[in-house]
Protein backbone atom coordinates (compact mmCIF):
# COMPACT_ATOMS: atom_id res chain seq x y z
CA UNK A 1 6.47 -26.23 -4.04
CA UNK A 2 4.95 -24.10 -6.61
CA UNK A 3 5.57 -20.57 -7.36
CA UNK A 4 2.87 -18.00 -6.38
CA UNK A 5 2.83 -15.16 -8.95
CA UNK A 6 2.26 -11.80 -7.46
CA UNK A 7 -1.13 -11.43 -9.98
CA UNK A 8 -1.70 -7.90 -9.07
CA UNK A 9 1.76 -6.48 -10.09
CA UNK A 10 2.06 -9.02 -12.86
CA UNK A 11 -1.16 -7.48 -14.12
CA UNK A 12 -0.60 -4.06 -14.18
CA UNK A 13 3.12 -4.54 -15.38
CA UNK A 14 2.15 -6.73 -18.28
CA UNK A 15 -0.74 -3.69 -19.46
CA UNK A 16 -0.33 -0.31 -17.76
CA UNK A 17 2.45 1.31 -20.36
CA UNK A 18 0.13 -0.48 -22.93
CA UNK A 19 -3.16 1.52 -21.54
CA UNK A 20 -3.97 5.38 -23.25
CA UNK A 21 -4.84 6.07 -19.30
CA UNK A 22 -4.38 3.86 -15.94
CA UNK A 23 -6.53 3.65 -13.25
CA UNK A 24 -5.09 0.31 -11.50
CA UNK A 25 -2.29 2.39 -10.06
CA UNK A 26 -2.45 3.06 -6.07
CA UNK A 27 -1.64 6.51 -5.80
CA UNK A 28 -2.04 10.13 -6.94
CA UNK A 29 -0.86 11.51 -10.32
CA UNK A 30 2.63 11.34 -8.97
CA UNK A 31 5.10 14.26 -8.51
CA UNK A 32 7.65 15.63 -10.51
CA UNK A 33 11.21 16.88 -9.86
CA UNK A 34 10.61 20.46 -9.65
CA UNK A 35 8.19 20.25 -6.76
CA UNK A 36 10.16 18.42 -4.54
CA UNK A 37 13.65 20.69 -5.06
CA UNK A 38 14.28 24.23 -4.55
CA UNK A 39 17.11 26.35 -5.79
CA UNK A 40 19.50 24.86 -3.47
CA UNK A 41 18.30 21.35 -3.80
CA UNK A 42 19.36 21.62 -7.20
CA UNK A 43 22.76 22.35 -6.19
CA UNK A 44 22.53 19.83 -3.54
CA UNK A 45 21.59 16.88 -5.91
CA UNK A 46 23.84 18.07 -8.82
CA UNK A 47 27.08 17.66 -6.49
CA UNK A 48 25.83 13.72 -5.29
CA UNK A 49 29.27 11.79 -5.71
CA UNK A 50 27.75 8.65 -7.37
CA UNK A 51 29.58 6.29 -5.39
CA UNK A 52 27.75 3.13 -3.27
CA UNK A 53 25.69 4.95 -0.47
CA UNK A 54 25.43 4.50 3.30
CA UNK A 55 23.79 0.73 2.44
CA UNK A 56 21.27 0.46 5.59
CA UNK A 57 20.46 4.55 5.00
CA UNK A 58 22.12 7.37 5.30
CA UNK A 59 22.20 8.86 8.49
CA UNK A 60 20.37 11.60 8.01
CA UNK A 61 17.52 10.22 6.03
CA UNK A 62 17.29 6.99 8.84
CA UNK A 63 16.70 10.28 11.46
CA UNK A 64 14.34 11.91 9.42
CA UNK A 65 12.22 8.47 9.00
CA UNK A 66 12.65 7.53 12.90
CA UNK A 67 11.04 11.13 13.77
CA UNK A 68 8.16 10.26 12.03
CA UNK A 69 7.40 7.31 14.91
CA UNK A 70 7.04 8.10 18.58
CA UNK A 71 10.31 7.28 20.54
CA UNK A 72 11.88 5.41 17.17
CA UNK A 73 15.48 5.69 16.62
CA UNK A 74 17.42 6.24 13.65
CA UNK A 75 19.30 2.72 14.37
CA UNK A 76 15.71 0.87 14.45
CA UNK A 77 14.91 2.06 10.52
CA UNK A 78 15.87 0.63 7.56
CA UNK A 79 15.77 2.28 4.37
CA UNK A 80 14.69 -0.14 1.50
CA UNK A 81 14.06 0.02 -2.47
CA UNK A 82 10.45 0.43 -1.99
CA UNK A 83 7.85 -0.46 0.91
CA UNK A 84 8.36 -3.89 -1.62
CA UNK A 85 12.08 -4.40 -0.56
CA UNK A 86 10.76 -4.24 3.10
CA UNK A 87 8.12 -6.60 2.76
CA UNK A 88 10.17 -8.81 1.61
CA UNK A 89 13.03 -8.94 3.72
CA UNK A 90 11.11 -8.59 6.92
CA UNK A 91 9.41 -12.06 5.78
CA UNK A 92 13.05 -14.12 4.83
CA UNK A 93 14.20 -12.82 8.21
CA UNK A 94 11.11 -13.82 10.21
CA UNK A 95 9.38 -16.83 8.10
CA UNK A 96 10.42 -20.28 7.66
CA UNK A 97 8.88 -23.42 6.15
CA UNK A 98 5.62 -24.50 8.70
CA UNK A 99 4.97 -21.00 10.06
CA UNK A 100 1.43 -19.69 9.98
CA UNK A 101 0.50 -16.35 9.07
CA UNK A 102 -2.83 -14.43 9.40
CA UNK A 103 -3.12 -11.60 6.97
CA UNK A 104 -5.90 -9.29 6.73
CA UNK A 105 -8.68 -9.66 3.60
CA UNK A 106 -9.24 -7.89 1.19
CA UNK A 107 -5.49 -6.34 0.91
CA UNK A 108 -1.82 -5.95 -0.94
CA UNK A 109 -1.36 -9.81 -1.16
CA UNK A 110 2.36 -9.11 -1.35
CA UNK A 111 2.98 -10.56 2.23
CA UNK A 112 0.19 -13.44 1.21
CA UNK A 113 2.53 -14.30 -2.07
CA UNK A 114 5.50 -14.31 -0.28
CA UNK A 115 4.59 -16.03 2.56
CA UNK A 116 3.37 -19.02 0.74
CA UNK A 117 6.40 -18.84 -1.77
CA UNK A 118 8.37 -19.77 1.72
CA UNK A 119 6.11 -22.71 2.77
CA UNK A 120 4.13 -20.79 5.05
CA UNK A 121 0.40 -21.73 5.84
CA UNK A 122 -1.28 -18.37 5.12
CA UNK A 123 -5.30 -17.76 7.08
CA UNK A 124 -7.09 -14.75 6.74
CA UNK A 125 -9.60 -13.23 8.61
CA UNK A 126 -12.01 -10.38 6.56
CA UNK A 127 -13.23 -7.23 6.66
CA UNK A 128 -16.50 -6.96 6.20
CA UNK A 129 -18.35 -4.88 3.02
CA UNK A 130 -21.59 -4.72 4.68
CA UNK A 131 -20.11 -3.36 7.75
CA UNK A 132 -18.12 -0.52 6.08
CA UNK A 133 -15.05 -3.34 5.96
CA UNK A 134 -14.87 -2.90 9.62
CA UNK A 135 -12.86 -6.36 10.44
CA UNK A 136 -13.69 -9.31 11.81
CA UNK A 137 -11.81 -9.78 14.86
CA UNK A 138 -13.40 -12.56 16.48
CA UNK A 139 -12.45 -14.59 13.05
CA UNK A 140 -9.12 -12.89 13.61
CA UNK A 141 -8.61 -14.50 17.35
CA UNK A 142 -10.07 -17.77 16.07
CA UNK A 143 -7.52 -18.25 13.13
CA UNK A 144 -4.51 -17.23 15.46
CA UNK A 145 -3.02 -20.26 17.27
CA UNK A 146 0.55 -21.25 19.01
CA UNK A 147 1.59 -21.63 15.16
CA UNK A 148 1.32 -18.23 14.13
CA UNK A 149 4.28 -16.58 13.81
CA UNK A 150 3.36 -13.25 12.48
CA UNK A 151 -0.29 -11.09 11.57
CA UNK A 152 0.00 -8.77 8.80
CA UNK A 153 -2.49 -5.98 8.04
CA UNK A 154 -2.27 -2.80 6.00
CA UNK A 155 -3.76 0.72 7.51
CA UNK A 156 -5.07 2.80 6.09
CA UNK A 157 -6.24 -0.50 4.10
CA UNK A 158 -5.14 -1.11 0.32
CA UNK A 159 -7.66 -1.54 -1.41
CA UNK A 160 -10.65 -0.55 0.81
CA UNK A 161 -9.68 2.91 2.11
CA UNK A 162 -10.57 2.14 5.86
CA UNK A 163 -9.09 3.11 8.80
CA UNK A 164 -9.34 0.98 12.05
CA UNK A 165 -10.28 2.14 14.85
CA UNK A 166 -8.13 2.56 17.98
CA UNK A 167 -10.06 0.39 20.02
CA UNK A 168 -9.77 -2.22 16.97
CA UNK A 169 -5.83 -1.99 17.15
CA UNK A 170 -5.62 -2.28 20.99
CA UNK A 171 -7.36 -5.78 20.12
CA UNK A 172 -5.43 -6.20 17.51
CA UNK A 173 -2.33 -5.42 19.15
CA UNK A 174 -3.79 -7.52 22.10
CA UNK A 175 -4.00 -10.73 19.88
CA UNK A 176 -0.94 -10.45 18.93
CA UNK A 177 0.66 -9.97 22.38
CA UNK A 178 -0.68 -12.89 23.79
CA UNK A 179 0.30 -15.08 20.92
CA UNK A 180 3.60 -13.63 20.89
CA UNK A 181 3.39 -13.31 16.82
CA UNK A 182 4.56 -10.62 15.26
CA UNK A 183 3.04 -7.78 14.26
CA UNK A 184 3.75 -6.87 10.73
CA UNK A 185 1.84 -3.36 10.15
CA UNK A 186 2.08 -2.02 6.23
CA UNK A 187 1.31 2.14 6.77
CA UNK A 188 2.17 3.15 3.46
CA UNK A 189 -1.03 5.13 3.06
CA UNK A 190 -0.64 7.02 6.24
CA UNK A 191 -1.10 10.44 5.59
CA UNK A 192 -3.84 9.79 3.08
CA UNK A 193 -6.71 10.46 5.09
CA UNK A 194 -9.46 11.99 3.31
CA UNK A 195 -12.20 13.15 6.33
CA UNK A 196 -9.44 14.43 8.74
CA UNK A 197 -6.17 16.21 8.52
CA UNK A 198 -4.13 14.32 11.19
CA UNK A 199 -2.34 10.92 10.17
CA UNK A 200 -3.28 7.61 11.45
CA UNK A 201 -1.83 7.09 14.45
CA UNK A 202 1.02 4.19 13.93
CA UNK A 203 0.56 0.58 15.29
CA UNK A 204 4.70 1.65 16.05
CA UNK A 205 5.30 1.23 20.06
CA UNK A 206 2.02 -0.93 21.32
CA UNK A 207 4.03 -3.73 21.62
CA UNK A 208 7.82 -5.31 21.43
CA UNK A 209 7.21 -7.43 18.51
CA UNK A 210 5.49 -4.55 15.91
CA UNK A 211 6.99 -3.77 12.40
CA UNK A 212 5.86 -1.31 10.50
CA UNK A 213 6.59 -0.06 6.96
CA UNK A 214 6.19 2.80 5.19
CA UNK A 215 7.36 4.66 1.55
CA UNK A 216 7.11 7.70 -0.31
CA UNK A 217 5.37 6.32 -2.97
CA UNK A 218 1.54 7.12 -1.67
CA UNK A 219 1.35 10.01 0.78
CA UNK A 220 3.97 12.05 -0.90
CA UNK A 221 3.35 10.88 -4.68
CA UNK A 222 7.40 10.33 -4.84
CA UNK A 223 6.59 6.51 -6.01
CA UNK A 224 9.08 6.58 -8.64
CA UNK A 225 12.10 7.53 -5.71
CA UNK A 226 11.85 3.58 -5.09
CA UNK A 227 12.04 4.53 -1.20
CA UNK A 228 10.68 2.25 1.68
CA UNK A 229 11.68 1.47 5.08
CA UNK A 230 11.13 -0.29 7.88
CA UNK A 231 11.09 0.08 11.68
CA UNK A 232 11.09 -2.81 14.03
CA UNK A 233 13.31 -3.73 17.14
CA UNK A 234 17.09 -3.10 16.25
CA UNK A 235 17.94 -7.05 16.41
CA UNK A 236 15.19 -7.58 13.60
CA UNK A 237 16.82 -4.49 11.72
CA UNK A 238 20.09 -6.47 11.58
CA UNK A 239 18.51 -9.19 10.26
CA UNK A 240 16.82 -7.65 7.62
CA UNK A 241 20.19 -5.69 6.59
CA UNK A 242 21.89 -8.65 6.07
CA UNK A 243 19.11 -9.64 3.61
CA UNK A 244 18.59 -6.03 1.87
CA UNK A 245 22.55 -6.65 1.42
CA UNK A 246 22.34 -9.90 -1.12
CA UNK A 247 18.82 -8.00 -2.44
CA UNK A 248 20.21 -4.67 -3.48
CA UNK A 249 23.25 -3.78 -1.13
CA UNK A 250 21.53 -0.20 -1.46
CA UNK A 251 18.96 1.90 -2.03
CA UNK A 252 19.84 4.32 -4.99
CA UNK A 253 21.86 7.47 -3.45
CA UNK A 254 20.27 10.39 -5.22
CA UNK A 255 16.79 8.74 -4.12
CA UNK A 256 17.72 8.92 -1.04
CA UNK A 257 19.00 12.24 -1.19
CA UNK A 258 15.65 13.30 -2.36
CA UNK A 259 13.89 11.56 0.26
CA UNK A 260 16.13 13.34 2.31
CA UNK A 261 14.81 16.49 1.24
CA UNK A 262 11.05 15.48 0.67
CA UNK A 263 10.83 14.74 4.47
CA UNK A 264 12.09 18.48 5.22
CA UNK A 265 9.23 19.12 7.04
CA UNK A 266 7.92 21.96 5.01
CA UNK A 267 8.39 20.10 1.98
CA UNK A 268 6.71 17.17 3.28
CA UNK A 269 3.56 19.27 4.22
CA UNK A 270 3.83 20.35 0.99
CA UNK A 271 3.46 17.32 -0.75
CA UNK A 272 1.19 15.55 1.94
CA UNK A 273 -2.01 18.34 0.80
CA UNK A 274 -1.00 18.44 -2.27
CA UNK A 275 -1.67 14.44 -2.37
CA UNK A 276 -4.86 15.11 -0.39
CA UNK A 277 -6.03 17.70 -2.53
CA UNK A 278 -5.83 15.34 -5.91
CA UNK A 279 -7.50 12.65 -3.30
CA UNK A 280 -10.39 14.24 -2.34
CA UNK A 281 -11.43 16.14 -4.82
CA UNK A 282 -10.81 12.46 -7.17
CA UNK A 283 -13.11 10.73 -4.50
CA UNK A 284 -15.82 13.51 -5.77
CA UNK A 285 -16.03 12.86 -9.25
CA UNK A 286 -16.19 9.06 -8.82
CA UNK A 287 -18.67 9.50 -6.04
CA UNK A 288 -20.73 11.66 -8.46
CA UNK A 289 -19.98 8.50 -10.97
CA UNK A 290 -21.54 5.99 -8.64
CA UNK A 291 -24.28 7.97 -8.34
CA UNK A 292 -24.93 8.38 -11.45
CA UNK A 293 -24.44 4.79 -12.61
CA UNK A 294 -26.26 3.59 -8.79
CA UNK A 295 -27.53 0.44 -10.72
CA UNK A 296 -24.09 -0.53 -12.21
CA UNK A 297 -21.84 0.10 -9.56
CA UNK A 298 -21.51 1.08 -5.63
CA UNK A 299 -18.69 1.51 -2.89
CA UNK A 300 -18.01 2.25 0.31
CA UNK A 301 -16.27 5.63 1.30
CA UNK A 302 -12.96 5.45 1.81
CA UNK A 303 -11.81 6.78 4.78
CA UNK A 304 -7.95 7.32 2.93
CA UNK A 305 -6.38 6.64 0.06
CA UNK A 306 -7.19 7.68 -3.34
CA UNK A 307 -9.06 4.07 -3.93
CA UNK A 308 -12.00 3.80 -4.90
CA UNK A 309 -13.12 -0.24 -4.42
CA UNK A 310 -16.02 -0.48 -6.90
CA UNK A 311 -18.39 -3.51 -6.36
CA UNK A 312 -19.82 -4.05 -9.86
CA UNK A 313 -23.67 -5.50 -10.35
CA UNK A 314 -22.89 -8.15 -12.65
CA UNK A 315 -22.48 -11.90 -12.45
CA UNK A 316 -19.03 -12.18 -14.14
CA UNK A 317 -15.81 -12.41 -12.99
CA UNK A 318 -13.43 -9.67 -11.90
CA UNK A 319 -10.72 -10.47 -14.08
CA UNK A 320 -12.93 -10.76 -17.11
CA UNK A 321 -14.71 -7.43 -16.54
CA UNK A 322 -11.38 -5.66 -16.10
CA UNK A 323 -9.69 -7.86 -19.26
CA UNK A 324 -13.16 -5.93 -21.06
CA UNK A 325 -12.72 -2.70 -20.14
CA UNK A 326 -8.79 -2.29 -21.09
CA UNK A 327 -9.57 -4.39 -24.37
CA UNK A 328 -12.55 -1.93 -25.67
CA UNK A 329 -11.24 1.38 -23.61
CA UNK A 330 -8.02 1.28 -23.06
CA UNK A 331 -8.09 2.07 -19.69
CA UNK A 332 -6.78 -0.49 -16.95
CA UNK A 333 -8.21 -0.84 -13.59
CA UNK A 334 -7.51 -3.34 -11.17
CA UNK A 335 -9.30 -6.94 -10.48
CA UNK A 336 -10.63 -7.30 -6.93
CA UNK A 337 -10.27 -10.94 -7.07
CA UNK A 338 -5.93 -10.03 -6.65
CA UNK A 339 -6.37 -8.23 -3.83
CA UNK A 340 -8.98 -10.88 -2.03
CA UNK A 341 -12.69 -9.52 -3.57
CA UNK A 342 -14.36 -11.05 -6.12
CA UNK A 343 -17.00 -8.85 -8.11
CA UNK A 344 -15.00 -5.53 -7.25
CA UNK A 345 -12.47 -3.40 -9.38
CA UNK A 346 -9.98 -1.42 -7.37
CA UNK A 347 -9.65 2.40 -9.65
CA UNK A 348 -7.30 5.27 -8.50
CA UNK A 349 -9.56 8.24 -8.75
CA UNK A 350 -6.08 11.02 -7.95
CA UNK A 351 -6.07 12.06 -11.27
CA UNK A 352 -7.40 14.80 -13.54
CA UNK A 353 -8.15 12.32 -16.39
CA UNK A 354 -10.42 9.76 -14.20
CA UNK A 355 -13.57 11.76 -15.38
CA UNK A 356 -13.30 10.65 -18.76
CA UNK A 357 -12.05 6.96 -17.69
CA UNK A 358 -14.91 6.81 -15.62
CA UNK A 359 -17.27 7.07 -18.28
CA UNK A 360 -15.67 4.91 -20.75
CA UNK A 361 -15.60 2.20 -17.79
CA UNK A 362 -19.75 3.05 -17.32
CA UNK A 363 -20.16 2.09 -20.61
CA UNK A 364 -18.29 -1.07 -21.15
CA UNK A 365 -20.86 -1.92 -17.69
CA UNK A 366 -23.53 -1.41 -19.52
CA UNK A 367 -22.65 -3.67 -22.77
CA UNK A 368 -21.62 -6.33 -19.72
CA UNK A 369 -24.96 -5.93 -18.25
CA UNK A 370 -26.51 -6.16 -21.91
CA UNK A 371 -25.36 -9.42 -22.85
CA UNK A 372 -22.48 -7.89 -25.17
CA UNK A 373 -19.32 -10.29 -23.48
């Protein structure tokens, strides 16, 4: 069997510390230290015995997480290195060899990669650009058959920014329910909504068989804590623990003292707008971008995240447009093609140097669109 690379992560590891600024990132300028801890944080984190933490979570970090999901309980959550960790656990415990899996298109092809790394047979079923990527879910009931042992989405969608609607996850949820697959839900960008203030509701609870993940890394801009979890049916917990034990044995105990602290519920306020802030008013500028540059470049509004998923005007390839702009710019944005688009580059907008980016990115377009490969 060969060995699926995970192309998105291999791309932006092999160039983003090469890059003066990076744009392929999925999530705010990130947050430091000092505005997660106050004085007696400090004091808190400076006495942390190093030893090997609580290995599924510690307790009170596993409550914290389960409060954040209607009628979850602390011994249904796992606490992972990274939303990653999760993804990848949840699959060894509930893939084998011959399984089918439906994922959702465009997306994080993390659960794609991994599923066909086990001998999976991965379908997808789309969301559509010229519907606002509203998805398909007639092509979603079609691909689903008594094979299909799990349907994996992300929402708030990575890379697209869209929501679905709650009639679209009762159906959904429905298709799942009648298959009896499991429902893996991704929800790391809950909390990123940019039109409302209230989170996405969680696909948590509709139905015996949903698993959901979630992290610090995109509401909270905490991405370098390396904090994930999962929550799923306790017996599926177990089984992942056993896996997250040969993976890591533990997440890191300070980061999970921090998380700890970050999902104080002040605190986390605190962090959630000051995510939303850098998302909204990043959205602006490259709005005002794709405006200006209408006959270059165009995008849907994202609904969440701090995403922008550029379609570009221009018959060439997304890796080779992407490959030009970090050659002759030195900025790095992301290749649709990796996360299921062709002729569409995925660029985080949550920072105060995309302005400038932006414009260097315009005008590597334009030599594109000129002839100048």
């Amino acid at each position: 069997m060969t060995f699926q690379p995970f192309a998105l992560e291999q791309w932006q590891s092999e160039w983003e510390h090469t890059v003066e600024i990076n744009l392929a990132d999925s999530s705010v300028r990130c947050a430091s230290l000092r505005e997660v801890l106050d004085a007696g944080a400090v004091d808190r984190l400076l006495d942390q015995v190093l030893f090997y933490p609580q290995v599924n979570g510690t307790d009170a970090l596993r409550a914290r997480i389960a409060g954040l999901y209607a009628g979850a309980r602390a011994d249904q959550v796992l606490v992972t290195t990274g939303a990653s960790e999760a993804n990848q656990i949840l699959c060894q415990a509930l893939l084998s060899p011959g399984d089918e899996i439906v994922v959702m298109e465009p997306g994080y092809r993390q659960v794609w990669g991994i599923a066909r790394n086990l001998g999976c047979t991965v379908k997808s079923f789309p969301l559509l650009p010229d519907q606002g990527w509203r998805p398909d879910l007639d092509a979603l009931e079609a691909a689903v058959g008594p094979r299909t042992r799990m349907i994996a989405i992300v929402n708030p969608n990575n890379p697209t920014g869209s929501i679905l609607t709650a009639a679209e996850a009762a159906r959904i949820t429905a298709i799942a329910a009648k298959s009896g697959a499991w429902l893996h839900v991704d929800e790391v960008y809950r909390g990123t909504e940019r039109l409302a203030d209230e989170e996405t509701p969680s696909f948590w609870g509709g139905y015996e068989r949903v698993v959901v993940v979630g992290s610090l890394s995109k509401a909270y801009g905490l991405a370098g804590l390396r904090i994930g979890w999962l929550v799923g049916p306790k017996d599926l917990v177990e089984d992942a623990w056993r896996r997250h034990e040969y993976v890591v044995i533990a997440a890191a105990g300070p980061s999970m003292l921090l998380a700890e602290m970050a999902l104080e519920p002040g605190t986390r306020a605190r962090l959630v707008g000051r995510q939303r802030e850098l998302s909204r008013s990043g959205w602006a500028g490259l709005e005002r971008w794709l405006s200006a540059h209408a006959d270059l470049v165009s995008a849907v509004p994202p609904a969440a995240t701090a995403l922008g998923f550029v379609r570009y005007h221009l018959d060439l390839d997304s890796v080779a447009v992407a490959d030009a702009i970090r050659r002759r710019t030195s900025v790095l944005v992301a290749p649709g093609v990796y996360l299921g688009a062709e002729h569409h580059l995925r660029i985080t907008h949550g920072y105060e140097h995309a302005p400038a980016a932006l414009d260097r990115i315009a005008t590597v377009l334009r030599e594109l669109k000129a002839g100048r490969v």
